[in-house]
N, C-alpha and C. Protein backbone atom coordinates (compact mmCIF):
# COMPACT_ATOMS: atom_id res chain seq x y z
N UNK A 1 0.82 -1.19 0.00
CA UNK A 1 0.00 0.00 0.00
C UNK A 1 0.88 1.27 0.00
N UNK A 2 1.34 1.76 1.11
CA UNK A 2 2.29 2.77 1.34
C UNK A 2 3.27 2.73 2.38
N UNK A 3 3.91 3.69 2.40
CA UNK A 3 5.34 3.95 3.34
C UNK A 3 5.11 4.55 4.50
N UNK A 4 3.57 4.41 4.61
CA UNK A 4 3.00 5.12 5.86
C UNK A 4 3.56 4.59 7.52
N UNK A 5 4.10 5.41 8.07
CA UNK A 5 4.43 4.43 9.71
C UNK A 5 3.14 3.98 10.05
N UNK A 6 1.91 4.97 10.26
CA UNK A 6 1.05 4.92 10.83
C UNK A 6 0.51 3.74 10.26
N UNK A 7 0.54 3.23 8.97
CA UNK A 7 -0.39 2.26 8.12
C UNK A 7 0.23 0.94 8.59
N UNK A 8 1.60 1.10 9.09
CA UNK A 8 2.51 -0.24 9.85
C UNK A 8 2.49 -0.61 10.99
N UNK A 9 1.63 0.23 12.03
CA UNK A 9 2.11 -0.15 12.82
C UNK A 9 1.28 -1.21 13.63
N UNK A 10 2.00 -2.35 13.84
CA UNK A 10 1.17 -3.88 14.24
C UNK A 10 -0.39 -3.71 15.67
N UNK A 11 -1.43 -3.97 15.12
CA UNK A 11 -2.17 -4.67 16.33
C UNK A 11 -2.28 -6.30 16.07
N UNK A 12 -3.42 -6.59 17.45
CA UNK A 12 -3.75 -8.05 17.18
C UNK A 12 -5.15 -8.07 16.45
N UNK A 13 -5.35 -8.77 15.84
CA UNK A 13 -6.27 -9.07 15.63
C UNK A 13 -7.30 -9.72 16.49
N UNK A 14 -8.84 -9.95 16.29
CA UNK A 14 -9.66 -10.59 17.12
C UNK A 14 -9.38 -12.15 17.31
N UNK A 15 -8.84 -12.84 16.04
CA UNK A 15 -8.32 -14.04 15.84
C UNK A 15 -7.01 -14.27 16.95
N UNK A 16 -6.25 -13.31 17.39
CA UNK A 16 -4.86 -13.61 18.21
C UNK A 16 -4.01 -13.22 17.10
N UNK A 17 -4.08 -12.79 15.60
CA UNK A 17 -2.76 -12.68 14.82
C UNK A 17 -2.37 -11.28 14.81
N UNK A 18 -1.22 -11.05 14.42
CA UNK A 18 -0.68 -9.55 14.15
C UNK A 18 -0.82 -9.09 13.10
N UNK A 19 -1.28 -8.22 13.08
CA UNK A 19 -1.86 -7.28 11.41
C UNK A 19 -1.71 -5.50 11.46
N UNK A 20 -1.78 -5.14 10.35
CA UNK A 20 -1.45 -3.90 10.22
C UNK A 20 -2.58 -3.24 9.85
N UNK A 21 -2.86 -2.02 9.21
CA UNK A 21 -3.58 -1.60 8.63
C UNK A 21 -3.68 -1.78 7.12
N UNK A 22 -2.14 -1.91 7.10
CA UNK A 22 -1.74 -2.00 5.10
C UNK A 22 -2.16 -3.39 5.14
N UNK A 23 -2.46 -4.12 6.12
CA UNK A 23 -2.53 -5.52 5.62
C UNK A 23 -4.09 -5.92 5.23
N UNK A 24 -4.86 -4.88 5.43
CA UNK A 24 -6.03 -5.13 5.31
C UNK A 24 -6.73 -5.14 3.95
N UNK A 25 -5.46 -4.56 3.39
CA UNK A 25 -5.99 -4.28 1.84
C UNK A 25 -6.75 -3.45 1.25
N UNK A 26 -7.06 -2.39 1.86
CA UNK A 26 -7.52 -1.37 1.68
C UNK A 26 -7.39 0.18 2.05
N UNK A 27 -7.36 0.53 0.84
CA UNK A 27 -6.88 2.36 0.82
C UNK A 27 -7.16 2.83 1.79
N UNK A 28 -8.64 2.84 2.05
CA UNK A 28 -9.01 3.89 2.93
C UNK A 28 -9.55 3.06 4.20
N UNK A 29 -9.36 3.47 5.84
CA UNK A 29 -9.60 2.25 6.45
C UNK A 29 -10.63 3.43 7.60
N UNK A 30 -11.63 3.12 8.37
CA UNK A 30 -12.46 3.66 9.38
C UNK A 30 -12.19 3.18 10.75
N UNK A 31 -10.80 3.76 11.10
CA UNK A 31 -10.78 2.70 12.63
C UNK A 31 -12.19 3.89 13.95
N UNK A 32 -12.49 2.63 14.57
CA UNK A 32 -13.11 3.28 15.83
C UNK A 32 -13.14 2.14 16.93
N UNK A 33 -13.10 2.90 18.18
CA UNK A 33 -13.42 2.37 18.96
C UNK A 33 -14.98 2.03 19.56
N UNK A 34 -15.21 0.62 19.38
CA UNK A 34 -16.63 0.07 19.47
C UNK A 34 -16.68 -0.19 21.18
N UNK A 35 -17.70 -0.65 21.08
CA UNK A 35 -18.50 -1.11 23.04
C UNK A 35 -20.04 -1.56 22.67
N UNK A 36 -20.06 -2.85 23.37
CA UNK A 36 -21.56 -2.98 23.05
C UNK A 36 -22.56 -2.74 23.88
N UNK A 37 -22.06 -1.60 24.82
CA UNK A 37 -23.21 -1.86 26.04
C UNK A 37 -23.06 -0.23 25.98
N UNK A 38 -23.54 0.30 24.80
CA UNK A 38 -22.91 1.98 24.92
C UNK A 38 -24.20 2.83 24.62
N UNK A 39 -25.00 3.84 24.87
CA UNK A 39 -26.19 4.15 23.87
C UNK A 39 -25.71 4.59 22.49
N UNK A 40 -24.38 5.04 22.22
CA UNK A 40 -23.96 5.30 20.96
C UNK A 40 -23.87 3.39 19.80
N UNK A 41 -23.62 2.34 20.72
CA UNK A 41 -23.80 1.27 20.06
C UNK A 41 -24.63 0.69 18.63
N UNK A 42 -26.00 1.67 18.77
CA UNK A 42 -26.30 1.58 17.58
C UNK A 42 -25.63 2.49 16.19
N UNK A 43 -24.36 2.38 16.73
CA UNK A 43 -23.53 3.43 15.40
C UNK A 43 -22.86 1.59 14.47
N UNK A 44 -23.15 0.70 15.13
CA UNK A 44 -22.55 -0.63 14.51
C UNK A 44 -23.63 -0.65 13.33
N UNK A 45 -24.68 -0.18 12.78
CA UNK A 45 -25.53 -0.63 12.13
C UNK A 45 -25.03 0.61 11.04
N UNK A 46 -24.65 1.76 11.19
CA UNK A 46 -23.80 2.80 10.28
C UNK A 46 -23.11 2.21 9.70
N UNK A 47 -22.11 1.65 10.44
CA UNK A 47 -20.49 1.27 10.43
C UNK A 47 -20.58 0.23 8.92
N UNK A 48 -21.83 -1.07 9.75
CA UNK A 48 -21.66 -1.95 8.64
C UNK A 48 -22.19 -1.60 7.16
N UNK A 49 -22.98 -0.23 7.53
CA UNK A 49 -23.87 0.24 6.09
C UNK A 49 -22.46 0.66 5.28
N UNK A 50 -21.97 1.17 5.76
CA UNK A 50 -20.51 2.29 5.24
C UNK A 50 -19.76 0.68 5.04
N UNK A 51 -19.56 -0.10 4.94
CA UNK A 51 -18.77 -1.36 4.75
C UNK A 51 -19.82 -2.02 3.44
N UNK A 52 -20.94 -2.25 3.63
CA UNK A 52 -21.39 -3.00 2.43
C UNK A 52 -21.55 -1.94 1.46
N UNK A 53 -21.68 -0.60 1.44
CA UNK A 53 -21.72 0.57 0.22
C UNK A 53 -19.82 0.68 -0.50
N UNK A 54 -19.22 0.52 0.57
CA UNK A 54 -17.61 1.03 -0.20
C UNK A 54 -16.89 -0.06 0.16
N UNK A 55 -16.96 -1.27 0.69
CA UNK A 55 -16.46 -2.23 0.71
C UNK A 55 -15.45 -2.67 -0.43
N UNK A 56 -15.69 -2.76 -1.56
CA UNK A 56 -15.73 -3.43 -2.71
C UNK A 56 -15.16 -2.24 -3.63
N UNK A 57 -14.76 -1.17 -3.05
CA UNK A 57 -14.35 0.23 -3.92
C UNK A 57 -12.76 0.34 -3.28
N UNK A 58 -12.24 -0.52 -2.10
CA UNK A 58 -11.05 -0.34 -1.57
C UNK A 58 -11.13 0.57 -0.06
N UNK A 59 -12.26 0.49 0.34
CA UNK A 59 -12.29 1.05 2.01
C UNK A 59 -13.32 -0.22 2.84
N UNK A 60 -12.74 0.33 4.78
CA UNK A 60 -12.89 -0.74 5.40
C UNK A 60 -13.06 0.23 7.00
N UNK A 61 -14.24 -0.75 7.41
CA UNK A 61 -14.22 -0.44 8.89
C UNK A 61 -13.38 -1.32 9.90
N UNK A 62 -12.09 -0.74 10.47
CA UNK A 62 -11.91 -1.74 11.64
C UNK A 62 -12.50 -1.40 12.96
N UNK A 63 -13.17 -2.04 13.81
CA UNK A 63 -13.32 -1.29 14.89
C UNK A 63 -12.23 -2.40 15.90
N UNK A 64 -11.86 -1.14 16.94
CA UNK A 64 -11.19 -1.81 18.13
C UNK A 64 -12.47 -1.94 19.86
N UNK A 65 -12.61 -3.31 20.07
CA UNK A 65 -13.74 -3.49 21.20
C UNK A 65 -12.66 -2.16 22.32
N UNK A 66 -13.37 -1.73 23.20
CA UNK A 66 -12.17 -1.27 24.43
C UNK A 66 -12.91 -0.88 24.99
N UNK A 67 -13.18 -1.75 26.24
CA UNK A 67 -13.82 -0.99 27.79
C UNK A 67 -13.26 0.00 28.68
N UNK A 68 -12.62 0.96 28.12
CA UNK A 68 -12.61 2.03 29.02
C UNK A 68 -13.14 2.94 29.46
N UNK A 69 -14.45 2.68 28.82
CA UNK A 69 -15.52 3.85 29.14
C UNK A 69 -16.56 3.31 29.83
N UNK A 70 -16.77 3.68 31.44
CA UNK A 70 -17.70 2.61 31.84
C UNK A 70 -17.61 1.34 32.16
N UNK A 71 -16.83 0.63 31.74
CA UNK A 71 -16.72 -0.84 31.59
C UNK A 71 -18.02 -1.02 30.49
N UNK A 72 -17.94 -0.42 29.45
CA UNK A 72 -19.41 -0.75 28.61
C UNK A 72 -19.03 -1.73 27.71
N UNK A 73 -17.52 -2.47 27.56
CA UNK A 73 -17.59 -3.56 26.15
C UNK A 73 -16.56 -4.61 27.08
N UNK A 74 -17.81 -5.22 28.24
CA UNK A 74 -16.77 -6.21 29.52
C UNK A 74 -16.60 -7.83 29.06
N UNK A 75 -17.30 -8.20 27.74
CA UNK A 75 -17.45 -9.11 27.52
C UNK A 75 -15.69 -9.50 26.83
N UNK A 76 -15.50 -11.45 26.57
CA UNK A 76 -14.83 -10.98 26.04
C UNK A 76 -14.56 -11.03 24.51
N UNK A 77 -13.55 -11.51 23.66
CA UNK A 77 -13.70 -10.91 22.67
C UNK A 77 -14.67 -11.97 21.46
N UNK A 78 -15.00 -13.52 21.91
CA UNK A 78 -15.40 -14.31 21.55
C UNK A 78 -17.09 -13.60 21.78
N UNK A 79 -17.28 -13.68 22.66
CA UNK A 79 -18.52 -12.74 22.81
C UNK A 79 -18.51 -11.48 21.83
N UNK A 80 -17.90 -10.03 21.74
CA UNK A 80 -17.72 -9.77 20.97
C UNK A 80 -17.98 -9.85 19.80
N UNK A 81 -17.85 -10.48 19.51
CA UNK A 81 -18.02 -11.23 17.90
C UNK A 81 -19.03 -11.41 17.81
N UNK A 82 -19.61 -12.27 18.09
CA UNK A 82 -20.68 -13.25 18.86
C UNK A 82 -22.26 -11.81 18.49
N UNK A 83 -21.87 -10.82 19.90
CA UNK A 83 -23.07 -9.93 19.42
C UNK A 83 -22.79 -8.97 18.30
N UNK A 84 -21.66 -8.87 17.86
CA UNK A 84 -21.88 -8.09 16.96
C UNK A 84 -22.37 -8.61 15.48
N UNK A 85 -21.87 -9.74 15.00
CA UNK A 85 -22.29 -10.63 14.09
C UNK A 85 -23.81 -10.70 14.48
N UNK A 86 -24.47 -11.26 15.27
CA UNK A 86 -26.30 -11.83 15.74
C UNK A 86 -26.98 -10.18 15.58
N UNK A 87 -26.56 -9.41 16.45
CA UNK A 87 -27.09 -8.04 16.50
C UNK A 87 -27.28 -7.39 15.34
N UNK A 88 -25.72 -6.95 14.74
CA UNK A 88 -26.08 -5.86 13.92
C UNK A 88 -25.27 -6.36 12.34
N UNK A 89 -25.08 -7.27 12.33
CA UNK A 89 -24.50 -8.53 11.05
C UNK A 89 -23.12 -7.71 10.51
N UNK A 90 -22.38 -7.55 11.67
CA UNK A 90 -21.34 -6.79 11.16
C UNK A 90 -20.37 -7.85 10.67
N UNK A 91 -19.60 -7.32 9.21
CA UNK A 91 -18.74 -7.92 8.29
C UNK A 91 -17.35 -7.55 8.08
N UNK A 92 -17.26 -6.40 8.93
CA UNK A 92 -15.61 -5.64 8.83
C UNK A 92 -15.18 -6.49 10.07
N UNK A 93 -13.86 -6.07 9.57
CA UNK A 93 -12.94 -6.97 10.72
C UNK A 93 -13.07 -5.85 12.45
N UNK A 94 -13.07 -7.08 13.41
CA UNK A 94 -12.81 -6.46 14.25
C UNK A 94 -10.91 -6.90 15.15
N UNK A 95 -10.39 -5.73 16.12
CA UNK A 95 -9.40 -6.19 16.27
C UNK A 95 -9.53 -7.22 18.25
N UNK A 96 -8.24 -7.51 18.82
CA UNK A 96 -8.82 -7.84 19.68
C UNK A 96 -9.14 -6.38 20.72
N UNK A 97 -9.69 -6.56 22.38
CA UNK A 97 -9.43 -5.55 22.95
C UNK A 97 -8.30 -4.84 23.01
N UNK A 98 -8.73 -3.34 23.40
CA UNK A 98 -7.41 -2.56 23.32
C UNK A 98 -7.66 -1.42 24.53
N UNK A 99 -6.50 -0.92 25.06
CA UNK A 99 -6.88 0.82 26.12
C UNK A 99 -6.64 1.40 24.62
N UNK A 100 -7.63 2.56 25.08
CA UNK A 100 -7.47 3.57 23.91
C UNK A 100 -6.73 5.17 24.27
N UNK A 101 -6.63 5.29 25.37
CA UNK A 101 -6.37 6.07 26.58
C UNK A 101 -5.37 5.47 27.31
N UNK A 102 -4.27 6.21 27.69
CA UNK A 102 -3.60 6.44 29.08
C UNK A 102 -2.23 5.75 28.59
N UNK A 103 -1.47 5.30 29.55
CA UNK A 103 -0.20 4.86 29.33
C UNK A 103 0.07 3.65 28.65
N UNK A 104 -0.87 2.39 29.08
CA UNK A 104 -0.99 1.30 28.06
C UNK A 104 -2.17 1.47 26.78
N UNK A 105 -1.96 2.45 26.10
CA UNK A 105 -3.00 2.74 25.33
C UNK A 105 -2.14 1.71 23.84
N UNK A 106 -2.89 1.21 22.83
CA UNK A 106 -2.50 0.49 21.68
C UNK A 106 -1.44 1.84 21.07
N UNK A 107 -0.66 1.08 20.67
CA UNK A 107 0.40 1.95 19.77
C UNK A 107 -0.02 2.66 18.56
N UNK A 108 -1.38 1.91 17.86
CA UNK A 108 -1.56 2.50 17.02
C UNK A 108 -2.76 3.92 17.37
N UNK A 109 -3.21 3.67 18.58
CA UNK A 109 -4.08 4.85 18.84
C UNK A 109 -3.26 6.05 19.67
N UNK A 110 -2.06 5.44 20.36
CA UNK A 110 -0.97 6.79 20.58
C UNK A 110 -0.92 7.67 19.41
N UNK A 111 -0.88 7.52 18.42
CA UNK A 111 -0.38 7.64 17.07
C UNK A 111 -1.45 8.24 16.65
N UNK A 112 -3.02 7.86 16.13
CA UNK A 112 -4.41 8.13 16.07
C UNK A 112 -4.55 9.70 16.69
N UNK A 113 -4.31 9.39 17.92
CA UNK A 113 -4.59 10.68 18.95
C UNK A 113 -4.18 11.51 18.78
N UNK A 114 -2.83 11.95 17.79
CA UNK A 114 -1.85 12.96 17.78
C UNK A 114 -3.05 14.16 16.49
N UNK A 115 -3.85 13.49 15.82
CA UNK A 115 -4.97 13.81 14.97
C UNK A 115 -5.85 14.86 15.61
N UNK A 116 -6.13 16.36 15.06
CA UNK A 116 -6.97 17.09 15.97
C UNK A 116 -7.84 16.60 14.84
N UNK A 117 -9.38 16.88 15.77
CA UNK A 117 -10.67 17.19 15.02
C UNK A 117 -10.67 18.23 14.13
N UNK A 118 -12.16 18.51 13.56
CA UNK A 118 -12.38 19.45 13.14
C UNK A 118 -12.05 20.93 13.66
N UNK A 119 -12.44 20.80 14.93
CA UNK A 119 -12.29 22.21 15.76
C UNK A 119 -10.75 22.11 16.30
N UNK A 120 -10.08 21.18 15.78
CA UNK A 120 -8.45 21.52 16.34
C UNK A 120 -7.90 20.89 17.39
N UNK A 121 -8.64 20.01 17.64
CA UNK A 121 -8.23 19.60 19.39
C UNK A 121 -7.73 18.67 19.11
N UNK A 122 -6.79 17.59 19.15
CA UNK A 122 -6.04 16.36 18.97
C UNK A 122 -5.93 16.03 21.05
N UNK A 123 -5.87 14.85 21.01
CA UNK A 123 -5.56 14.34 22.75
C UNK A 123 -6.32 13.02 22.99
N UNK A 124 -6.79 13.06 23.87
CA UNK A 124 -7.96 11.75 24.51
C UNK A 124 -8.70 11.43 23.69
N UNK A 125 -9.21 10.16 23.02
CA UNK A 125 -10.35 10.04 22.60
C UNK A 125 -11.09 10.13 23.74
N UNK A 126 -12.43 10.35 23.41
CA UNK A 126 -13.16 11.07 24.41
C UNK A 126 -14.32 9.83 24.61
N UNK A 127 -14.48 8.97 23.83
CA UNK A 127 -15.72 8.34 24.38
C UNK A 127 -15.69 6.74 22.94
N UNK A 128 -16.56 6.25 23.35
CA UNK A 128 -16.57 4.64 22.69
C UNK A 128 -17.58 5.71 21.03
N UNK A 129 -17.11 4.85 20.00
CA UNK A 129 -16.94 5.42 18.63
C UNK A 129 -16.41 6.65 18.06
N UNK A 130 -15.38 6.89 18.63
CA UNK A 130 -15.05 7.99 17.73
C UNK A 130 -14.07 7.72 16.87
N UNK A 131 -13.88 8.47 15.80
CA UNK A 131 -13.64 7.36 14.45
C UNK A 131 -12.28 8.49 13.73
N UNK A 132 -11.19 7.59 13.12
CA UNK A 132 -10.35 7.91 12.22
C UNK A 132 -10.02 7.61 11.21
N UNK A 133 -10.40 8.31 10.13
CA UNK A 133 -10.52 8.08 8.71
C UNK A 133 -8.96 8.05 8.65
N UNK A 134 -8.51 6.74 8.32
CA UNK A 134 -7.10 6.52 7.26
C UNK A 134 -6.97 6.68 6.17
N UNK A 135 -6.42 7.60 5.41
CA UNK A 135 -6.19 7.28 3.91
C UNK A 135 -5.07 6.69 3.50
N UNK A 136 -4.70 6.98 2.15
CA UNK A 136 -3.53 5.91 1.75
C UNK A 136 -2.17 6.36 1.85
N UNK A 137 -1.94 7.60 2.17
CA UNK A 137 -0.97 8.06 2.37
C UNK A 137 -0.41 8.43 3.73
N UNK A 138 -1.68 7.58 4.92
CA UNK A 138 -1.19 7.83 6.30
C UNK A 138 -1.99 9.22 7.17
N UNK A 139 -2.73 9.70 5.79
CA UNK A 139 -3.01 10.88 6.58
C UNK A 139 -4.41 10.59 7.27
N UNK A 140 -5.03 11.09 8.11
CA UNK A 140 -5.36 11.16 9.39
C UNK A 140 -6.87 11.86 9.85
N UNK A 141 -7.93 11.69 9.42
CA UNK A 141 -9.03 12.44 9.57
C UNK A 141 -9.83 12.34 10.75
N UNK A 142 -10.50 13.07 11.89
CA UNK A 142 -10.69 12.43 12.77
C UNK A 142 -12.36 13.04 13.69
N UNK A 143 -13.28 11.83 13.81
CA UNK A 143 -14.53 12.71 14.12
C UNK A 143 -14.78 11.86 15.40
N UNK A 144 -15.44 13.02 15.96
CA UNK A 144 -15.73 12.48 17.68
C UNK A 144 -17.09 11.51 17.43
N UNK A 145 -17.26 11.21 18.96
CA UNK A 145 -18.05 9.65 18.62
C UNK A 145 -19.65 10.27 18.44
N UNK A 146 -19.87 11.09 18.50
CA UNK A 146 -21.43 11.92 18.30
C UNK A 146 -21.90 12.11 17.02
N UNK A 147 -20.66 12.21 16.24
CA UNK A 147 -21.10 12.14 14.74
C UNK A 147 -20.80 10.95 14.29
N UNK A 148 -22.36 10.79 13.64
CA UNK A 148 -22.43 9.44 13.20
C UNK A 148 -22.16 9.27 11.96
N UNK A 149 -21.64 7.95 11.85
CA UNK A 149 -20.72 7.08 10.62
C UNK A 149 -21.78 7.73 9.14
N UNK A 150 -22.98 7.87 9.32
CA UNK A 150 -23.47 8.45 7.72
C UNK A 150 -23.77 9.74 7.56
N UNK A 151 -22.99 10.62 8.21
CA UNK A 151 -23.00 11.93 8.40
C UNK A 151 -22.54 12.27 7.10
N UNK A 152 -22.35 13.36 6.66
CA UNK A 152 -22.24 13.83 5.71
C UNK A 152 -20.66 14.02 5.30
N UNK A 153 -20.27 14.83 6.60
CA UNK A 153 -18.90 15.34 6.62
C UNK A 153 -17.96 13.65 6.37
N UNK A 154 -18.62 12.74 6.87
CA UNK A 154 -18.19 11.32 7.09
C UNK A 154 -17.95 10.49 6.10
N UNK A 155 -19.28 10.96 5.50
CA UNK A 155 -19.66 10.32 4.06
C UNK A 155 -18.45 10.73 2.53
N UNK A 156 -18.62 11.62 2.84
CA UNK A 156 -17.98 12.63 2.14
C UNK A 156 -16.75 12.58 1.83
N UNK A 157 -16.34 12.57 3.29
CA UNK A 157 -14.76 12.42 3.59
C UNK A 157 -13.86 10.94 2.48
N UNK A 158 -14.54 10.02 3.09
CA UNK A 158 -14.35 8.57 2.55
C UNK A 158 -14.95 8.81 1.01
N UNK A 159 -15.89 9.25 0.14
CA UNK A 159 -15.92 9.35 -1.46
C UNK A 159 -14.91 9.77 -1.62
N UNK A 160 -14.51 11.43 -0.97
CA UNK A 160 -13.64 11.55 -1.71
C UNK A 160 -12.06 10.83 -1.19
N UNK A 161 -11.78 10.57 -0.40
CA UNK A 161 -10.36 9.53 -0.50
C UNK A 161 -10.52 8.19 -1.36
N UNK A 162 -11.52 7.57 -1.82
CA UNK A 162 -11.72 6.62 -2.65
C UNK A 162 -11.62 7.22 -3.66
N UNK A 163 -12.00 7.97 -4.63
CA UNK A 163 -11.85 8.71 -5.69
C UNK A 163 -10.34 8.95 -5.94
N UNK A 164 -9.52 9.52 -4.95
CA UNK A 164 -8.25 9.98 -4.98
C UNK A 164 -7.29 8.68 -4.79
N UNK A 165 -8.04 7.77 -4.06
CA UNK A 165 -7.15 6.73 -3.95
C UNK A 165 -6.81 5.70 -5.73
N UNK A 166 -7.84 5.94 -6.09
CA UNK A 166 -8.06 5.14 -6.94
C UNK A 166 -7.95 5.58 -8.63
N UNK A 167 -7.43 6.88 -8.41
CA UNK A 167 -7.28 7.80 -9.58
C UNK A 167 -5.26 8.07 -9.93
């Protein structure tokens, strides 16, 4: 894919394996942090809409499970799966748990975080779904968990990095 650090740098997968982002095979990737016990939870039924519409164009939702909010995603990751597949028939990969926050936070969301929003703020993710548009060159788009996955700005964002990716 690219020479991106950010696109290299290893998680686990839900399976136990090590994977990247470049390994996913796709340009443009939607990481967020999921929870199934969240009232934002029904953003999994977005997530998978935005996966069966651009799936197949070279973009991808990963979500990372991570109970740090609340203890709202305590199950574990076999479960996981489990409701998110029965619930909301999700088809993107998920990774295993992760902190998304604090000193043992995943390496690749140290990295994520350095990303301000719209209004400029880069730091804490602030809450279970808030989402970072990857493109193919590493760069970094980033919306808090209130705006939802078929938002416009969201929508938008991802046409046009598919367009550019693919041109």
């Amino acid at each position: 894919m690219t020479d991106s650090p950010l696109r290299s740098i290893p998680f686990t997968d839900a399976q136990g394996a090590e994977k990247t982002i470049d390994d996913l095979g796709a340009d443009v990737v939607l990481v967020v942090n999921v929870a199934s016990k969240c009232g934002l939870t029904p953003q999994y039924e977005q997530l998978e809409e935005l996966q069966r519409l651009y799936g197949d164009r070279g973009f991808t939702v990963l979500g990372f499970p991570s109970n740090q909010f609340f203890g709202q995603e305590p199950g574990s990751v076999e479960e996981i799966l489990e409701f998110c597949s029965t619930t909301y028939g999700v088809t993107f990969p998920l990774a295993d748990k992760v902190k998304v926050n604090g000193r043992s936070a995943a390496e690749l969301y140290k990295a994520l975080k350095q990303t301000p929003d719209a209004g400029g703020k880069a730091g804490r993710v602030e809450w279970n779904f808030e989402k970072f548009l990857v493109l193919p060159d590493g760069e970094v788009r980033r919306f808090r968990p209130k705006q939802t996955p078929d938002s416009p700005e969201i929508v938008g964002a991802i046409e046009s990095a598919l367009v550019t990716a693919r041109s």
